[in-house]
ModelCIF file with pLDDT and N, C-alpha, C, O atoms, coordinates in Angstrom:
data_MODEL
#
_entry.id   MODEL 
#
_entity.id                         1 
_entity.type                       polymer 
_entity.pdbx_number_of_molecules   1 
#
_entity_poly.entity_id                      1 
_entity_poly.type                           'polypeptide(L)' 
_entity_poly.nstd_linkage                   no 
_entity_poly.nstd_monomer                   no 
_entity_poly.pdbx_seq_one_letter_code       
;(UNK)(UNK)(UNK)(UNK)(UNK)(UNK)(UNK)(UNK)(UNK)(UNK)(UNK)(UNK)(UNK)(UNK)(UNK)(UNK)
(UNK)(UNK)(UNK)(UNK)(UNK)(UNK)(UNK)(UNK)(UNK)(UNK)(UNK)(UNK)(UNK)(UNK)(UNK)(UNK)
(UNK)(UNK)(UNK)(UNK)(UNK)(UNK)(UNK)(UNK)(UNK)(UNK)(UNK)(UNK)(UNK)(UNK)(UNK)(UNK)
;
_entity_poly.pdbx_seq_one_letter_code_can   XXXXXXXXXXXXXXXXXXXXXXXXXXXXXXXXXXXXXXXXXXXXXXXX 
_entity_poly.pdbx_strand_id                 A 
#
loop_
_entity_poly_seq.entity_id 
_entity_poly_seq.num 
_entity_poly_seq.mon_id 
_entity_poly_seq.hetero 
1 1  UNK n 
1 2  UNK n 
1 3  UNK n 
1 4  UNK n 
1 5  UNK n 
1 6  UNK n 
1 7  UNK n 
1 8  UNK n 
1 9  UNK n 
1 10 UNK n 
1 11 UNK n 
1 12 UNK n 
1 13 UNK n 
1 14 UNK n 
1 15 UNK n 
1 16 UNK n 
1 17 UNK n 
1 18 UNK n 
1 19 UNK n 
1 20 UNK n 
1 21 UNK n 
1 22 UNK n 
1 23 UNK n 
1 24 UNK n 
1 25 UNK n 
1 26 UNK n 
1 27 UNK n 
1 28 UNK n 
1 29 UNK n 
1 30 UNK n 
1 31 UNK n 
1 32 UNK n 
1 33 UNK n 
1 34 UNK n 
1 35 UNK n 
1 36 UNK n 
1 37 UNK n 
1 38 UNK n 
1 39 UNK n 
1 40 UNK n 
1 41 UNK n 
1 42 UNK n 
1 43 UNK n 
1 44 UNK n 
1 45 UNK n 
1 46 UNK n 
1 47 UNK n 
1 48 UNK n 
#
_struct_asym.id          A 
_struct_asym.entity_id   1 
#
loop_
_ma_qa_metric.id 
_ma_qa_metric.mode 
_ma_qa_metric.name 
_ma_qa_metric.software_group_id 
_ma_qa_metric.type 
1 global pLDDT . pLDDT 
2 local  pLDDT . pLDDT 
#
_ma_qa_metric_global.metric_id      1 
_ma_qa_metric_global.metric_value   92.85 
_ma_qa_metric_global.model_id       1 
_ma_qa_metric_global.ordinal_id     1 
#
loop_
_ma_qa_metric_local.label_asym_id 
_ma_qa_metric_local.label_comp_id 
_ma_qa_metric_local.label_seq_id 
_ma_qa_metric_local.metric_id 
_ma_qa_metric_local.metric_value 
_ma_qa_metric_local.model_id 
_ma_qa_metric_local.ordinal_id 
A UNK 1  2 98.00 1 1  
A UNK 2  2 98.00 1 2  
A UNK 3  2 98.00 1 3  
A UNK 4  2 98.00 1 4  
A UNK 5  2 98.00 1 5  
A UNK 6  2 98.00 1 6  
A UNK 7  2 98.00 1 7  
A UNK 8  2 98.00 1 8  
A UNK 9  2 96.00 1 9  
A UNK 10 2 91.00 1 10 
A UNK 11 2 86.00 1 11 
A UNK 12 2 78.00 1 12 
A UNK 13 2 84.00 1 13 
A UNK 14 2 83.00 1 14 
A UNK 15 2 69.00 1 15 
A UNK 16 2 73.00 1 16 
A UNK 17 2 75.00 1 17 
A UNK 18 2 84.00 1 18 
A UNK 19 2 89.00 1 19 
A UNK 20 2 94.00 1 20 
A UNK 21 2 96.00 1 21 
A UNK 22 2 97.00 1 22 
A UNK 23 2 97.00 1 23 
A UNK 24 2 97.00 1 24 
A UNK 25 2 98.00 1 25 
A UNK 26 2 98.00 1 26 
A UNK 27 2 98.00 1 27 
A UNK 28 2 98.00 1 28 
A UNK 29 2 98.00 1 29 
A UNK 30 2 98.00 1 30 
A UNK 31 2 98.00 1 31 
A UNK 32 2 98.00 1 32 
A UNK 33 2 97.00 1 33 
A UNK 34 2 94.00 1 34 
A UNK 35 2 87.00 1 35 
A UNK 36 2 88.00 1 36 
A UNK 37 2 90.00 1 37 
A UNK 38 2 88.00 1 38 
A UNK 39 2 93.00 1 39 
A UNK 40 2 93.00 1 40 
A UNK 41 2 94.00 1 41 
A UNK 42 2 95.00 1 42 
A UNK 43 2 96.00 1 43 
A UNK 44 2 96.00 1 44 
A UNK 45 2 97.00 1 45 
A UNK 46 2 97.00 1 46 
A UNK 47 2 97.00 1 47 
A UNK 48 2 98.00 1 48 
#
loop_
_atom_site.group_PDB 
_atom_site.id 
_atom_site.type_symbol 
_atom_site.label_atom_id 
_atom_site.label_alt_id 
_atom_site.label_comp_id 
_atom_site.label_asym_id 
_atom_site.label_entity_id 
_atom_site.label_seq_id 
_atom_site.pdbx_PDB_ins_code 
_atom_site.Cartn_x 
_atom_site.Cartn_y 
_atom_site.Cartn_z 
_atom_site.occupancy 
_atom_site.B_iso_or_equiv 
_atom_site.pdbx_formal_charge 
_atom_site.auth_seq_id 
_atom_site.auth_comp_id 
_atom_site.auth_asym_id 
_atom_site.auth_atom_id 
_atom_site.pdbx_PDB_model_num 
ATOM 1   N N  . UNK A 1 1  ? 0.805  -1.215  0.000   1.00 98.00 ? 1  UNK A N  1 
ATOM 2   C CA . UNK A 1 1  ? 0.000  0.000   0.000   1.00 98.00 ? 1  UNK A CA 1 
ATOM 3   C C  . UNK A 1 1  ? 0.845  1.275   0.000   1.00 98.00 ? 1  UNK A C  1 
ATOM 4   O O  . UNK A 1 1  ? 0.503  2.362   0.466   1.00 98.00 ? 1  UNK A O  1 
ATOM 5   N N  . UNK A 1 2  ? 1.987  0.976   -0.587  1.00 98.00 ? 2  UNK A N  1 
ATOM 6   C CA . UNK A 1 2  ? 2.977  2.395   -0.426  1.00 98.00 ? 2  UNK A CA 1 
ATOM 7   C C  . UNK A 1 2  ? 3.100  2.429   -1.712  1.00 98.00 ? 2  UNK A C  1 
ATOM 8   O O  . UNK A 1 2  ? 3.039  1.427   -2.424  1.00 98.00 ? 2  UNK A O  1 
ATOM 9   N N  . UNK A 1 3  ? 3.332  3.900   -2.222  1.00 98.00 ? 3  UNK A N  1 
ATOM 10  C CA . UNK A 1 3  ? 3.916  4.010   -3.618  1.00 98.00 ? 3  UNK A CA 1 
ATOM 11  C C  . UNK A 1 3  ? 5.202  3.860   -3.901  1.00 98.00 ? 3  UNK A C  1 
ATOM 12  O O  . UNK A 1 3  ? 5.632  3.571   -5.018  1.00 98.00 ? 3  UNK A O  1 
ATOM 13  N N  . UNK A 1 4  ? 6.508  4.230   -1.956  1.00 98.00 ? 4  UNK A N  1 
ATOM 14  C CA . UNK A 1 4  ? 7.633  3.725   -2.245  1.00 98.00 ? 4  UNK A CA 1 
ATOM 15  C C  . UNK A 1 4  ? 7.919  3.121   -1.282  1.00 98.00 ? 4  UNK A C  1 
ATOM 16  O O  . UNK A 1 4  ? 7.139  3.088   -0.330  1.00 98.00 ? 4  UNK A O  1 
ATOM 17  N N  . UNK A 1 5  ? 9.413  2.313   -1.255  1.00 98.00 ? 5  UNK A N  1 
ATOM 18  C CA . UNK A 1 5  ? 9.379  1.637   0.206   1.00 98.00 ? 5  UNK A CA 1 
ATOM 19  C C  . UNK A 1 5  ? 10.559 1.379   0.685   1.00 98.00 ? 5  UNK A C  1 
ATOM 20  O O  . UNK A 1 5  ? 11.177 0.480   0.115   1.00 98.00 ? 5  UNK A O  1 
ATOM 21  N N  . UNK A 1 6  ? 11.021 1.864   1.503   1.00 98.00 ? 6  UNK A N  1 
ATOM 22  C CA . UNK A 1 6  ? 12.526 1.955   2.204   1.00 98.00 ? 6  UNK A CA 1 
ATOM 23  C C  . UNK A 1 6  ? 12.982 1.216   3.009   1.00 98.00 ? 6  UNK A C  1 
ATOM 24  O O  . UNK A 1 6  ? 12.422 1.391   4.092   1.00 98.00 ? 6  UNK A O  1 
ATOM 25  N N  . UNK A 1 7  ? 13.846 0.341   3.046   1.00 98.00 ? 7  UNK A N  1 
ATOM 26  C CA . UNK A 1 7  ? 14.108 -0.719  4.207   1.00 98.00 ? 7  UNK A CA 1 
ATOM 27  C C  . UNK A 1 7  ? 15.294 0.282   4.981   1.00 98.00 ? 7  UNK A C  1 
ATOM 28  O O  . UNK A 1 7  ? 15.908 1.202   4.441   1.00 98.00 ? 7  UNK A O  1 
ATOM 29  N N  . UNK A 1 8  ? 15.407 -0.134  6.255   1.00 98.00 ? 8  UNK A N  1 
ATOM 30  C CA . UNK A 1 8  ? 16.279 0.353   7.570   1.00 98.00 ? 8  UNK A CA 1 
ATOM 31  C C  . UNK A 1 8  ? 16.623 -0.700  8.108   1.00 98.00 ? 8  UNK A C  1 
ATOM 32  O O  . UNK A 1 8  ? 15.987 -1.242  9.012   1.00 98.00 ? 8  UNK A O  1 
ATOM 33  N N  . UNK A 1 9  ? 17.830 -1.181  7.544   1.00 96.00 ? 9  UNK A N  1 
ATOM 34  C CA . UNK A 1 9  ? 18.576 -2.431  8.976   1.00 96.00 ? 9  UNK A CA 1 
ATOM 35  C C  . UNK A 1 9  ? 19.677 -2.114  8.695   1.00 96.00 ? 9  UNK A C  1 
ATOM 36  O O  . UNK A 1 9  ? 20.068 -1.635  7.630   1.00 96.00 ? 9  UNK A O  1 
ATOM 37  N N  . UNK A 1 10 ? 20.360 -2.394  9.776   1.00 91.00 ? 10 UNK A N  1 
ATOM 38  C CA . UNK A 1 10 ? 22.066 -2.440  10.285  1.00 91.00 ? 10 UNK A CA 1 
ATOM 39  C C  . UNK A 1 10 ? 22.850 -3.903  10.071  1.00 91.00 ? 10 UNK A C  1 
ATOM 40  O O  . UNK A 1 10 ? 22.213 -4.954  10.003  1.00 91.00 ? 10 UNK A O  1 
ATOM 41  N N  . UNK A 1 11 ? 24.250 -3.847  9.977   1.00 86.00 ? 11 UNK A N  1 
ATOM 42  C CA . UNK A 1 11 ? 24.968 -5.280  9.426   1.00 86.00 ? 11 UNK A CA 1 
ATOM 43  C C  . UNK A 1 11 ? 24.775 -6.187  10.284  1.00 86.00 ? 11 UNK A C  1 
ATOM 44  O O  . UNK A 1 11 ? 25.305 -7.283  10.102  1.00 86.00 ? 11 UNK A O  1 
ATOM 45  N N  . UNK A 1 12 ? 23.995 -5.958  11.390  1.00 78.00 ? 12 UNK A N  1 
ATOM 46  C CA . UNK A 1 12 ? 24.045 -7.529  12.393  1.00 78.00 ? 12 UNK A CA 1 
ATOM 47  C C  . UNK A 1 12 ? 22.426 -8.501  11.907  1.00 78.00 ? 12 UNK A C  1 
ATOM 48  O O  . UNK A 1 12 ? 22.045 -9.616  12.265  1.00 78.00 ? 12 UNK A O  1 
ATOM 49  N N  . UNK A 1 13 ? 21.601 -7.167  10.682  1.00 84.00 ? 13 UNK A N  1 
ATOM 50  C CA . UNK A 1 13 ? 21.012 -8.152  10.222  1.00 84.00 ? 13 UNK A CA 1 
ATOM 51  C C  . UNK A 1 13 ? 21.327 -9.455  8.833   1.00 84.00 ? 13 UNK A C  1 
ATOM 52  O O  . UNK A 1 13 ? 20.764 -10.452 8.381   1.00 84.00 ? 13 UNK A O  1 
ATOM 53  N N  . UNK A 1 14 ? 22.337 -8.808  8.635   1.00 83.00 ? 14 UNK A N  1 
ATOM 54  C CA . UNK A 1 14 ? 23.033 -9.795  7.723   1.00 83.00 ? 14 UNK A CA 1 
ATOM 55  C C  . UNK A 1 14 ? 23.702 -10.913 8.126   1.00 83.00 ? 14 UNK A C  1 
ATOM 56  O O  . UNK A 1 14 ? 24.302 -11.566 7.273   1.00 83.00 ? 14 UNK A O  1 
ATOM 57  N N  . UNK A 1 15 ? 23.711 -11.320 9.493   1.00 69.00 ? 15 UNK A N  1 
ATOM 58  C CA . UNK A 1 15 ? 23.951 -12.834 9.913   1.00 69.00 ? 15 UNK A CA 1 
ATOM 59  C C  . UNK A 1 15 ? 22.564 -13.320 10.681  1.00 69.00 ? 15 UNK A C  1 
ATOM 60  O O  . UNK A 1 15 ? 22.516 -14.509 10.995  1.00 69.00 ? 15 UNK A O  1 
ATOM 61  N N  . UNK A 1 16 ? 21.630 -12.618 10.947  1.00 73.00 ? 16 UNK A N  1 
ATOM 62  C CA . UNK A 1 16 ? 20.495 -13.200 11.477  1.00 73.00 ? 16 UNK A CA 1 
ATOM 63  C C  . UNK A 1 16 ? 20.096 -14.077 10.541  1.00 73.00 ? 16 UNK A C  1 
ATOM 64  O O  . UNK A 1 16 ? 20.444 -14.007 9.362   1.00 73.00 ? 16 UNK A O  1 
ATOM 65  N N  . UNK A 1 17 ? 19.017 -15.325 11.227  1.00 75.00 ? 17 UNK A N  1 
ATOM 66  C CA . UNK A 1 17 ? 18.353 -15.756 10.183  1.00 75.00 ? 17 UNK A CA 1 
ATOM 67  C C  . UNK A 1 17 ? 17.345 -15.890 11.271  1.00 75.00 ? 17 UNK A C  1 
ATOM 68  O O  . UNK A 1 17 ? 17.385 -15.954 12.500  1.00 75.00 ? 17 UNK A O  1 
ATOM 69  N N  . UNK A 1 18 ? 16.264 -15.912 10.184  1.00 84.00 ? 18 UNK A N  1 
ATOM 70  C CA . UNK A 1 18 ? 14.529 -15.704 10.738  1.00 84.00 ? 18 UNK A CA 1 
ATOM 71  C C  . UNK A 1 18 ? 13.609 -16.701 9.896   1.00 84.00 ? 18 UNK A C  1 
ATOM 72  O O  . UNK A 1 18 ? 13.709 -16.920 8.689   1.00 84.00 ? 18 UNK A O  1 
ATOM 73  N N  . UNK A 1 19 ? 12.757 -17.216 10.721  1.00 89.00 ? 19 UNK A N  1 
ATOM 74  C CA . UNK A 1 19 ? 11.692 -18.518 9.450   1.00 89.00 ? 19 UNK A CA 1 
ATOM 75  C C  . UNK A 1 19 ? 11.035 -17.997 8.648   1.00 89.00 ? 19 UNK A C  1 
ATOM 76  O O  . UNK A 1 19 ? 10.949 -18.557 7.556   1.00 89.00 ? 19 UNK A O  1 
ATOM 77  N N  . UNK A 1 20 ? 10.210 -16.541 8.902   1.00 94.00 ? 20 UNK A N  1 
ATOM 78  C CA . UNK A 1 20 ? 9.281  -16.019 7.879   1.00 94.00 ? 20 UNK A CA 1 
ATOM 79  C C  . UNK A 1 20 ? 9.954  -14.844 7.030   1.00 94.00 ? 20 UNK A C  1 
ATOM 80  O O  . UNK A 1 20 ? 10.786 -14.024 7.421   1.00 94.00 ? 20 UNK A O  1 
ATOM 81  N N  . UNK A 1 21 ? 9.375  -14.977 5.759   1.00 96.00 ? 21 UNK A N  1 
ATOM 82  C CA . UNK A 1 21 ? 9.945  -14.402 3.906   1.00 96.00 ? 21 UNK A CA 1 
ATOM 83  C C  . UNK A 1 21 ? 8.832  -13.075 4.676   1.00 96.00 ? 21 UNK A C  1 
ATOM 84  O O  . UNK A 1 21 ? 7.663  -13.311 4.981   1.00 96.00 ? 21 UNK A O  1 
ATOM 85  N N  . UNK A 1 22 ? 9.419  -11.891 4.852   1.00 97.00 ? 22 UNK A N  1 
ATOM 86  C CA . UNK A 1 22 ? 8.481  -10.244 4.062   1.00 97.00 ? 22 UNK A CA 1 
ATOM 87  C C  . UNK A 1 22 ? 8.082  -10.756 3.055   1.00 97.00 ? 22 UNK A C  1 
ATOM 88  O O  . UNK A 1 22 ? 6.975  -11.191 2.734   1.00 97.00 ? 22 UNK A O  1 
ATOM 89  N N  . UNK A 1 23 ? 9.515  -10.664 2.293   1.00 97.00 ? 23 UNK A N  1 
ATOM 90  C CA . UNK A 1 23 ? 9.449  -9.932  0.575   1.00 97.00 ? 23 UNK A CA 1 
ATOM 91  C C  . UNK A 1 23 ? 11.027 -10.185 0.512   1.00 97.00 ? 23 UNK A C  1 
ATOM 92  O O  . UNK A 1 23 ? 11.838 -10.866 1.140   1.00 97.00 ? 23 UNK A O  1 
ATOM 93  N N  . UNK A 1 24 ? 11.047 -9.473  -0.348  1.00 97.00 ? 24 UNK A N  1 
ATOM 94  C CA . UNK A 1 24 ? 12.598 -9.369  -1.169  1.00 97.00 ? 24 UNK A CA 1 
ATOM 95  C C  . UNK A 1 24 ? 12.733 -7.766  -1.142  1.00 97.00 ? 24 UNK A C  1 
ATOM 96  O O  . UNK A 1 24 ? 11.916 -6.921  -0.775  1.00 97.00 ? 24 UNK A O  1 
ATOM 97  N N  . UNK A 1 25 ? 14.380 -7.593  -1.788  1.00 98.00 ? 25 UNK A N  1 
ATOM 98  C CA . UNK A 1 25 ? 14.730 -6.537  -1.458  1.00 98.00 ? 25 UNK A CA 1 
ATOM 99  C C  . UNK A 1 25 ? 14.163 -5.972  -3.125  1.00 98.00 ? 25 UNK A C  1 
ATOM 100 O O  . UNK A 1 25 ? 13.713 -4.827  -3.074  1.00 98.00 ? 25 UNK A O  1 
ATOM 101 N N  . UNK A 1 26 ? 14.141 -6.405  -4.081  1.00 98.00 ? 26 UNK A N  1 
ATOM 102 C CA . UNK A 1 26 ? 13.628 -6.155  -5.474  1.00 98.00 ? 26 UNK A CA 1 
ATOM 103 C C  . UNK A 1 26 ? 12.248 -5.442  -5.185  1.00 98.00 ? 26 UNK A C  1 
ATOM 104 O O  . UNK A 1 26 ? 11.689 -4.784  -6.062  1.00 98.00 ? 26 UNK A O  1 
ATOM 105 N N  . UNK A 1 27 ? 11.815 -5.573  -4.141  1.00 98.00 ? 27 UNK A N  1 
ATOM 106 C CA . UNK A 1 27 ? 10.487 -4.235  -3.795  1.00 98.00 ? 27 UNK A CA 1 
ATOM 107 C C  . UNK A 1 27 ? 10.568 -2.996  -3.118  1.00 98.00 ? 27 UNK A C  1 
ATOM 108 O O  . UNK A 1 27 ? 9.836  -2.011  -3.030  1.00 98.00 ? 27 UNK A O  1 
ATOM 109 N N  . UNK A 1 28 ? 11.728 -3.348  -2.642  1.00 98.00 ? 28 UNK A N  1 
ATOM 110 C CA . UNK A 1 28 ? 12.316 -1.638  -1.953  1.00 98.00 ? 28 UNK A CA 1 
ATOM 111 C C  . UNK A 1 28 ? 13.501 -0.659  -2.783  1.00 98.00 ? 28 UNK A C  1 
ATOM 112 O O  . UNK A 1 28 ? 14.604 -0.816  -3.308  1.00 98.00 ? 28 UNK A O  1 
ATOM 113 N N  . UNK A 1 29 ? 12.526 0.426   -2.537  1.00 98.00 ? 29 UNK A N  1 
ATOM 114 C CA . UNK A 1 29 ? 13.417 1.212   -3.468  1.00 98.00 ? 29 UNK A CA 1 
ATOM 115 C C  . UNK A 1 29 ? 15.024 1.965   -3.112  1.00 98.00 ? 29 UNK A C  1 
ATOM 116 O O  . UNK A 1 29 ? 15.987 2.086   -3.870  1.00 98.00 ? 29 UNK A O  1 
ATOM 117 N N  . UNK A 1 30 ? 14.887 2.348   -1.830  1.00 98.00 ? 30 UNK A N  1 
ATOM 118 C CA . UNK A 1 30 ? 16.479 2.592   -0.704  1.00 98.00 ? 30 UNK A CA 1 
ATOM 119 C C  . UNK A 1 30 ? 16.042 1.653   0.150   1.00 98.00 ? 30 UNK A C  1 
ATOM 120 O O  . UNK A 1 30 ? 14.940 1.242   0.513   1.00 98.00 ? 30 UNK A O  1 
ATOM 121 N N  . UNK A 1 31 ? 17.559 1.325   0.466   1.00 98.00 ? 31 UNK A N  1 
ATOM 122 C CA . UNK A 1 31 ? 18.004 0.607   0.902   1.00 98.00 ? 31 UNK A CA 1 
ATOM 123 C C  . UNK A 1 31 ? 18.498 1.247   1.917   1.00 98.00 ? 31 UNK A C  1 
ATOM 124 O O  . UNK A 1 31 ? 19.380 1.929   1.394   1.00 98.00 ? 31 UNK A O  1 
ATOM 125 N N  . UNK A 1 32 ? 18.505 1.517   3.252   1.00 98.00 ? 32 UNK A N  1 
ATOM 126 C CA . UNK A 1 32 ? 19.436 2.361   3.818   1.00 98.00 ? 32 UNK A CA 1 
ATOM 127 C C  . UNK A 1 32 ? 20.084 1.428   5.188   1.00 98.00 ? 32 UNK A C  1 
ATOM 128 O O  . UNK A 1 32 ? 19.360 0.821   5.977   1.00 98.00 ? 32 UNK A O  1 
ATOM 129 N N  . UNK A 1 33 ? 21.715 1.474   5.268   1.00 97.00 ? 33 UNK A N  1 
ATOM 130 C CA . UNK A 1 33 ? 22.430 0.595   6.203   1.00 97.00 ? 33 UNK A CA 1 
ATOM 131 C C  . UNK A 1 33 ? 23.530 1.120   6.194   1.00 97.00 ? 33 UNK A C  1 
ATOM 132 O O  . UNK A 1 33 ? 23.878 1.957   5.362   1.00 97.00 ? 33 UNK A O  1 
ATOM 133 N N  . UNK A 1 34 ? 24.464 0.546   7.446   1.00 94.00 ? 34 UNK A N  1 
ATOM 134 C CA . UNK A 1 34 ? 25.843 0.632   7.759   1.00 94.00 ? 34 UNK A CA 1 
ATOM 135 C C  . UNK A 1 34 ? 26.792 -0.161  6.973   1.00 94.00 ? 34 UNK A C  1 
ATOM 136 O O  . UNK A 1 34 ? 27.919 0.186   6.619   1.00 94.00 ? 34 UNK A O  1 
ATOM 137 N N  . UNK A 1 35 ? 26.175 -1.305  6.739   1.00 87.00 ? 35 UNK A N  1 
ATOM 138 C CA . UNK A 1 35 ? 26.938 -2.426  6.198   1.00 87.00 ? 35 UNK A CA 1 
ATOM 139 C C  . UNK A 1 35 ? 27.613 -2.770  4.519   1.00 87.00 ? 35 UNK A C  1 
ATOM 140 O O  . UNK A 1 35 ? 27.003 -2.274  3.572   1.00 87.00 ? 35 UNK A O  1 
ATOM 141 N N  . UNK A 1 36 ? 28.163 -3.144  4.397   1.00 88.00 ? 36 UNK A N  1 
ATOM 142 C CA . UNK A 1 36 ? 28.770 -3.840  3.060   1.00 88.00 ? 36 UNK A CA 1 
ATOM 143 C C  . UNK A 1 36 ? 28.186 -4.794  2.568   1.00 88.00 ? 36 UNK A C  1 
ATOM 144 O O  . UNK A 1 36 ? 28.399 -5.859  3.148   1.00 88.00 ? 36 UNK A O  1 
ATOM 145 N N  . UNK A 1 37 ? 27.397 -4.834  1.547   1.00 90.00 ? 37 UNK A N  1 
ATOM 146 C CA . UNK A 1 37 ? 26.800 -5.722  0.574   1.00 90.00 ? 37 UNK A CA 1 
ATOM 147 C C  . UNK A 1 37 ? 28.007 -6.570  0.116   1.00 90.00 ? 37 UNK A C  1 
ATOM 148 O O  . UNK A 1 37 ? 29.163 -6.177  0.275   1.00 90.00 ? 37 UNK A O  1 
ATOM 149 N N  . UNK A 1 38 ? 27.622 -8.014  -0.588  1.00 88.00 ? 38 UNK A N  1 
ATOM 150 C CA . UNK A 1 38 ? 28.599 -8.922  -1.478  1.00 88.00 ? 38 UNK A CA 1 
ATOM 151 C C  . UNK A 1 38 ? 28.116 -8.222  -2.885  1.00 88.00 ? 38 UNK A C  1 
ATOM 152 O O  . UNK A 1 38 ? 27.182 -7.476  -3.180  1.00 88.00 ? 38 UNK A O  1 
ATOM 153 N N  . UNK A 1 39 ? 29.243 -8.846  -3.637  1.00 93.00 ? 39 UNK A N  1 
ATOM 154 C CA . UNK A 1 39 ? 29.287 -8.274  -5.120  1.00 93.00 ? 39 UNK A CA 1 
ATOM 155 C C  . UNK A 1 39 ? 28.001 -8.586  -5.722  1.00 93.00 ? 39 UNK A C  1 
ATOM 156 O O  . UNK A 1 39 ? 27.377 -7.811  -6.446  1.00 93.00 ? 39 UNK A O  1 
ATOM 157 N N  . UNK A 1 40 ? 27.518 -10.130 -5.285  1.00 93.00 ? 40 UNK A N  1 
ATOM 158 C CA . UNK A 1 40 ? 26.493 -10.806 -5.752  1.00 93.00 ? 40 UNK A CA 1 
ATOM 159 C C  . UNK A 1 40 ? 25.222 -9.765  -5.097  1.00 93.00 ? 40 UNK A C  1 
ATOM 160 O O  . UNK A 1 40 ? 24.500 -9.491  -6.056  1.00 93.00 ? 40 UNK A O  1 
ATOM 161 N N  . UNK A 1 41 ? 24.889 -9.346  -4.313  1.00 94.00 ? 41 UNK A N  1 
ATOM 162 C CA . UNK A 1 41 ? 23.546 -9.221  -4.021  1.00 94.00 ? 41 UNK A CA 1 
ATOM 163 C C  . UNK A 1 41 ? 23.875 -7.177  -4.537  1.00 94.00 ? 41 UNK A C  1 
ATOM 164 O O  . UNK A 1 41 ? 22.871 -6.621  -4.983  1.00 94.00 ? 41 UNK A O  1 
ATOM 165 N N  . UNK A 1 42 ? 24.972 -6.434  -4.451  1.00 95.00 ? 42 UNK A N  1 
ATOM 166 C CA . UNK A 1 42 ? 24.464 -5.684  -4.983  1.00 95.00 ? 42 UNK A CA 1 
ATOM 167 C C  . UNK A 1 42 ? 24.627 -5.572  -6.067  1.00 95.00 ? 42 UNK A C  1 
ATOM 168 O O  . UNK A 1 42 ? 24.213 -4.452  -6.365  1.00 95.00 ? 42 UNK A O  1 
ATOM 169 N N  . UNK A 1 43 ? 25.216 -6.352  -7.404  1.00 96.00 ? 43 UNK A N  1 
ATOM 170 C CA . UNK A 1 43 ? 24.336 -6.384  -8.944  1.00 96.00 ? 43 UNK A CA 1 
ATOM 171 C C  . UNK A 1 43 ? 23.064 -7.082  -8.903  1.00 96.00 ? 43 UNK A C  1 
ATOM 172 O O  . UNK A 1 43 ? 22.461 -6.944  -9.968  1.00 96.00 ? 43 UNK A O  1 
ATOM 173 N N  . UNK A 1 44 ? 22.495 -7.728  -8.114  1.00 96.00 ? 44 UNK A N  1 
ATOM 174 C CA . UNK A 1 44 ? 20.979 -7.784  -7.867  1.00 96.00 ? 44 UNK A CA 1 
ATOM 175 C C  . UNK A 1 44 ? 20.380 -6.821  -7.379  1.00 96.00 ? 44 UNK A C  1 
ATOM 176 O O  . UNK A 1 44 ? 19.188 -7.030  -7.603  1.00 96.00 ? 44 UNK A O  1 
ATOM 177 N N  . UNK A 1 45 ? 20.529 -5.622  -6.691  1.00 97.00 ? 45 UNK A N  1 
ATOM 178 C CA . UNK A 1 45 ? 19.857 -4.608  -5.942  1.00 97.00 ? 45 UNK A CA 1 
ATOM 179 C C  . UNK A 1 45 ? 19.821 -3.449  -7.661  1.00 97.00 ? 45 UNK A C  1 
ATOM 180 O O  . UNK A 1 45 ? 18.856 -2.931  -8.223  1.00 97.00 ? 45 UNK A O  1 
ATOM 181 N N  . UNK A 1 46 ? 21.268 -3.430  -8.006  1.00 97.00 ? 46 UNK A N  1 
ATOM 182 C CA . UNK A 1 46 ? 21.382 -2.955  -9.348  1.00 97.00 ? 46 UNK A CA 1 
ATOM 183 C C  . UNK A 1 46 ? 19.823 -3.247  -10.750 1.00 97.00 ? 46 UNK A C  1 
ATOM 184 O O  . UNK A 1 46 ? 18.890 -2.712  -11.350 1.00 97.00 ? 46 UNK A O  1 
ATOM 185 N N  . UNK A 1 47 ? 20.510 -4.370  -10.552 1.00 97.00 ? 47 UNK A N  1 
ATOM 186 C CA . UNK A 1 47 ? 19.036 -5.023  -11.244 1.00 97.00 ? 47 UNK A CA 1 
ATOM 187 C C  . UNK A 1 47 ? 17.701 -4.972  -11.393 1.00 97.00 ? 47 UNK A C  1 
ATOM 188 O O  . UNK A 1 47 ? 16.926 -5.035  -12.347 1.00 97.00 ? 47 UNK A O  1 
ATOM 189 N N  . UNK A 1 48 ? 17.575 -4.790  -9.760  1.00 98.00 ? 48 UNK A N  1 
ATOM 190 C CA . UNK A 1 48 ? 15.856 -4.713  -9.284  1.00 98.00 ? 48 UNK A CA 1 
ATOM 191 C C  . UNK A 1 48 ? 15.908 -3.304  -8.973  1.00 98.00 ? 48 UNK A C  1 
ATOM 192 O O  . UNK A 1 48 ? 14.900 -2.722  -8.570  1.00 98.00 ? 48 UNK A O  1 
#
């Protein structure tokens, strides 16, 4: 129900793991964090 949509997490969510899927990051438009992406996921952020 948003026209845009911004995710907010910090690098200690990049070793969490959790059972339930949101979504993907291909639906948010910023991205905003402290952390360092891999090569792989940001030519996918590129992408989407």
């Amino acid at each position: 129900q948003a026209r845009q949509s911004y995710l907010v997490a910090d690098a200690s969510k990049f070793t969490r793991a959790a059972p339930v899927k949101i979504g993907s990051l291909a639906q948010i438009d910023r991205f905003f964090t402290d952390a360092s992406l891999g090569e792989t996921l940001i030519n996918r952020c590129q992408d989407w």
